[in-house]
Protein backbone atom coordinates (compact mmCIF):
# COMPACT_ATOMS: atom_id res chain seq x y z
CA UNK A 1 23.33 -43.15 49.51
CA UNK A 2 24.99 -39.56 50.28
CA UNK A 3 26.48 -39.82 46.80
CA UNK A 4 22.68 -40.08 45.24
CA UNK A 5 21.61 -36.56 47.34
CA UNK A 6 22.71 -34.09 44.45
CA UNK A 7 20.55 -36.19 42.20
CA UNK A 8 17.87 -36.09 44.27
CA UNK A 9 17.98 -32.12 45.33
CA UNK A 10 17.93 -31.91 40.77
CA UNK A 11 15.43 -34.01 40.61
CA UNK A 12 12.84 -33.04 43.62
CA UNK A 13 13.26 -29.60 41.54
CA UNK A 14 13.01 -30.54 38.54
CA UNK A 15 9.58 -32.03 39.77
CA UNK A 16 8.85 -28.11 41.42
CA UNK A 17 9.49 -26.14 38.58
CA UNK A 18 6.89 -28.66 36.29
CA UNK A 19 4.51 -28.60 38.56
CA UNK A 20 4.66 -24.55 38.67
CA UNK A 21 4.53 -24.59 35.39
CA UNK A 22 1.57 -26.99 35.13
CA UNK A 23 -0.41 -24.98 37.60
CA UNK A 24 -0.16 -22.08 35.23
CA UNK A 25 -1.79 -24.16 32.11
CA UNK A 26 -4.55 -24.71 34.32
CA UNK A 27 -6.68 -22.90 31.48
CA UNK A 28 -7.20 -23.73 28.30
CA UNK A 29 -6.14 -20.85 25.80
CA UNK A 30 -8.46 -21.73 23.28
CA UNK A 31 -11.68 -20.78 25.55
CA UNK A 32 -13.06 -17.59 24.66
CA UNK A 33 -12.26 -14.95 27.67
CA UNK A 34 -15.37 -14.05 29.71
CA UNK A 35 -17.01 -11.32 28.49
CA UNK A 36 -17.89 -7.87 30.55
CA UNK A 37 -21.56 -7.77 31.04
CA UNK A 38 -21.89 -4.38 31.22
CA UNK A 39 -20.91 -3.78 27.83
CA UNK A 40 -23.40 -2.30 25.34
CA UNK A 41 -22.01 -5.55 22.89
CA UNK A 42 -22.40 -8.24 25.28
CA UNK A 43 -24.55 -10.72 24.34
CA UNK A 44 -23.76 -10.30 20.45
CA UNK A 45 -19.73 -11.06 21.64
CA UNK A 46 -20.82 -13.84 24.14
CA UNK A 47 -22.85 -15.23 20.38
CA UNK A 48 -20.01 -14.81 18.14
CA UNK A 49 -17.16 -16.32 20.85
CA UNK A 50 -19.31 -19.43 21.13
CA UNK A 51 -20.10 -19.51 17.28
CA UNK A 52 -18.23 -22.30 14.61
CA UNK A 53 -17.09 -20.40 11.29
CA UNK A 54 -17.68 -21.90 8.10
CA UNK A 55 -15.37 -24.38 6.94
CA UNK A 56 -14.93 -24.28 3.15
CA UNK A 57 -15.22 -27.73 1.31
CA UNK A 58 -12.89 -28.89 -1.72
CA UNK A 59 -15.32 -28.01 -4.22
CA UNK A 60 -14.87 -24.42 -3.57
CA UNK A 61 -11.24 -23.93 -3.41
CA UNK A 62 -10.64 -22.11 -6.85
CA UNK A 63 -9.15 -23.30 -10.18
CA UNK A 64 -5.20 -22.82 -11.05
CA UNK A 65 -4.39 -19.63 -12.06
CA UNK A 66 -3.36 -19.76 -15.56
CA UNK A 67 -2.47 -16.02 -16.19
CA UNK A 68 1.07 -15.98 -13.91
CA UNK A 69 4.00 -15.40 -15.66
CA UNK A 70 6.81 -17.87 -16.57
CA UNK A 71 10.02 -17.79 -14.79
CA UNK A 72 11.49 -16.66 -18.12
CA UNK A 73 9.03 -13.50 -18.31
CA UNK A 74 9.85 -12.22 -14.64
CA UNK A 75 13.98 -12.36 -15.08
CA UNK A 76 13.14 -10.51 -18.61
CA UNK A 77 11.38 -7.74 -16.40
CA UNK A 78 14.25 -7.78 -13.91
CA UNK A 79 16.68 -7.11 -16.70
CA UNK A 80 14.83 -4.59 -17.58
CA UNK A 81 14.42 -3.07 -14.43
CA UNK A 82 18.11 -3.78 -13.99
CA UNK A 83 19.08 -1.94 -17.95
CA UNK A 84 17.00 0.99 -17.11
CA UNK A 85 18.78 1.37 -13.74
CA UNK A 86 22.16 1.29 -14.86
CA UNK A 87 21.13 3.87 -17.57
CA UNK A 88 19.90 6.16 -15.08
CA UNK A 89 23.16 5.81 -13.39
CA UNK A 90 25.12 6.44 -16.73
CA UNK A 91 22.94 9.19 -17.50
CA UNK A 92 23.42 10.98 -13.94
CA UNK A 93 26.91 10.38 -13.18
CA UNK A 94 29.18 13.03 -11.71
CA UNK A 95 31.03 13.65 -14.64
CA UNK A 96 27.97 14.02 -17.18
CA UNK A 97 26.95 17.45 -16.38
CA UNK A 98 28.54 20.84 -15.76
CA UNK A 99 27.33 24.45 -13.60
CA UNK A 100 29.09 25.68 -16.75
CA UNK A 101 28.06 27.51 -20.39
CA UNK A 102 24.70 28.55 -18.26
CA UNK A 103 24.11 30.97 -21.25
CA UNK A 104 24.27 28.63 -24.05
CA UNK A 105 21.64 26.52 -22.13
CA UNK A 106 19.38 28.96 -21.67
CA UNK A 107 19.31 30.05 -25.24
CA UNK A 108 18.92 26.16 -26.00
CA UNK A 109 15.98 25.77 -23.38
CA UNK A 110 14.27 28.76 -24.87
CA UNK A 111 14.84 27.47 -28.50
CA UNK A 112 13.36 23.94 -27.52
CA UNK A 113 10.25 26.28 -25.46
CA UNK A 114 9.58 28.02 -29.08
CA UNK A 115 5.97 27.67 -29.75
CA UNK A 116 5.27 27.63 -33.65
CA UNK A 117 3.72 30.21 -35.30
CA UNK A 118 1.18 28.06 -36.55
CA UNK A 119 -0.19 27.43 -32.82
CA UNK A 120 -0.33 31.41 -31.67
CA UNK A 121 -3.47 32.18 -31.36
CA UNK A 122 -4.34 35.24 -33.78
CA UNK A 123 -6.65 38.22 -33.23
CA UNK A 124 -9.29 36.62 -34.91
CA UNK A 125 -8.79 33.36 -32.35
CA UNK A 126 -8.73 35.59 -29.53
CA UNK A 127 -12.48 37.92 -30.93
CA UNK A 128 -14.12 34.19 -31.40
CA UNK A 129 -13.01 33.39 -28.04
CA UNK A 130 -14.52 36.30 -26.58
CA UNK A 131 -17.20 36.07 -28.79
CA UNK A 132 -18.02 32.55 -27.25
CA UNK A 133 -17.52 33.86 -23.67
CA UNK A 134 -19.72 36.41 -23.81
CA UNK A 135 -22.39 34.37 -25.38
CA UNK A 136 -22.24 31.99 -22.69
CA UNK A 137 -22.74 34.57 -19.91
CA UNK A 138 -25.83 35.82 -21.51
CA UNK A 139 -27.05 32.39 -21.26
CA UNK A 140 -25.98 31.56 -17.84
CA UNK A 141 -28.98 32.37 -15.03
CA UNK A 142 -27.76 32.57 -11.53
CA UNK A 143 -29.75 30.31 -9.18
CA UNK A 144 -32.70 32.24 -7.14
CA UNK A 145 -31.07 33.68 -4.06
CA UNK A 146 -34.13 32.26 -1.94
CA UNK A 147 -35.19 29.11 -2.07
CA UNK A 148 -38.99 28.83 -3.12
């Protein structure tokens, strides 16, 4: 019998420790919590605690998407996504530009800035413009400075 004392200290505690954890399920957690009276929403949360939702039937759970792409049509747009990455890369590597030649760049930026003759405005633009400016301000009323 003194050998069966161990087992029965483990077990007598084993017993303890359920029961104090027993005692602290004695509440449900699916009731709703009580509700402070003095709130200006009371009785509206006291309705919608103790309120059932709608339960959807089978009839209204919607049709199959057909629209999704295939397997085959996302890893295209990876690849994609993938090419256009390791372009970048290519394109901005450390060895593909230079702080050198600034001068020659310039003169290239400002050729590629050109605008062509044909889209200067002339003198005769710039009168009609004006023309058409002015015409609009005699037209324009400014709104009565007191309401009537």
């Amino acid at each position: 019998m003194n050998g069966q004392t161990g087992k029965i200290v483990r077990y007598g505690a084993s017993l303890a420790v359920l029961a104090t954890l027993l005692s602290a399920c004695g509440t449900s957690p699916f009731t709703p919590p009580p509700v402070d009276q003095t709130s200006p929403v009371a009785s509206a949360a006291e309705a919608a605690a103790h309120q059932r939702g709608v339960r959807p039937s089978f009839a209204e759970i919607p049709a199959i998407p057909t629209d999704i792409p295939k397997p085959g049509e996302y890893k295209a747009q990876v690849q994609e996504e993938l090419a256009a990455a390791a372009q970048l890369k290519r394109d901005t590597a450390p060895d593909t530009f230079a702080l050198s030649d600034t001068e020659g760049f310039a003169a290239r930026a400002q050729r590629a800035a050109r605008v062509p003759p044909s889209e200067i405005p002339t003198v005769a633009d710039r009168a009609e413009t004006e023309a058409f400016a002015k015409a609009a301000r005699g037209r324009a009323t400014p709104p009565p400075s007191k309401p009537q």
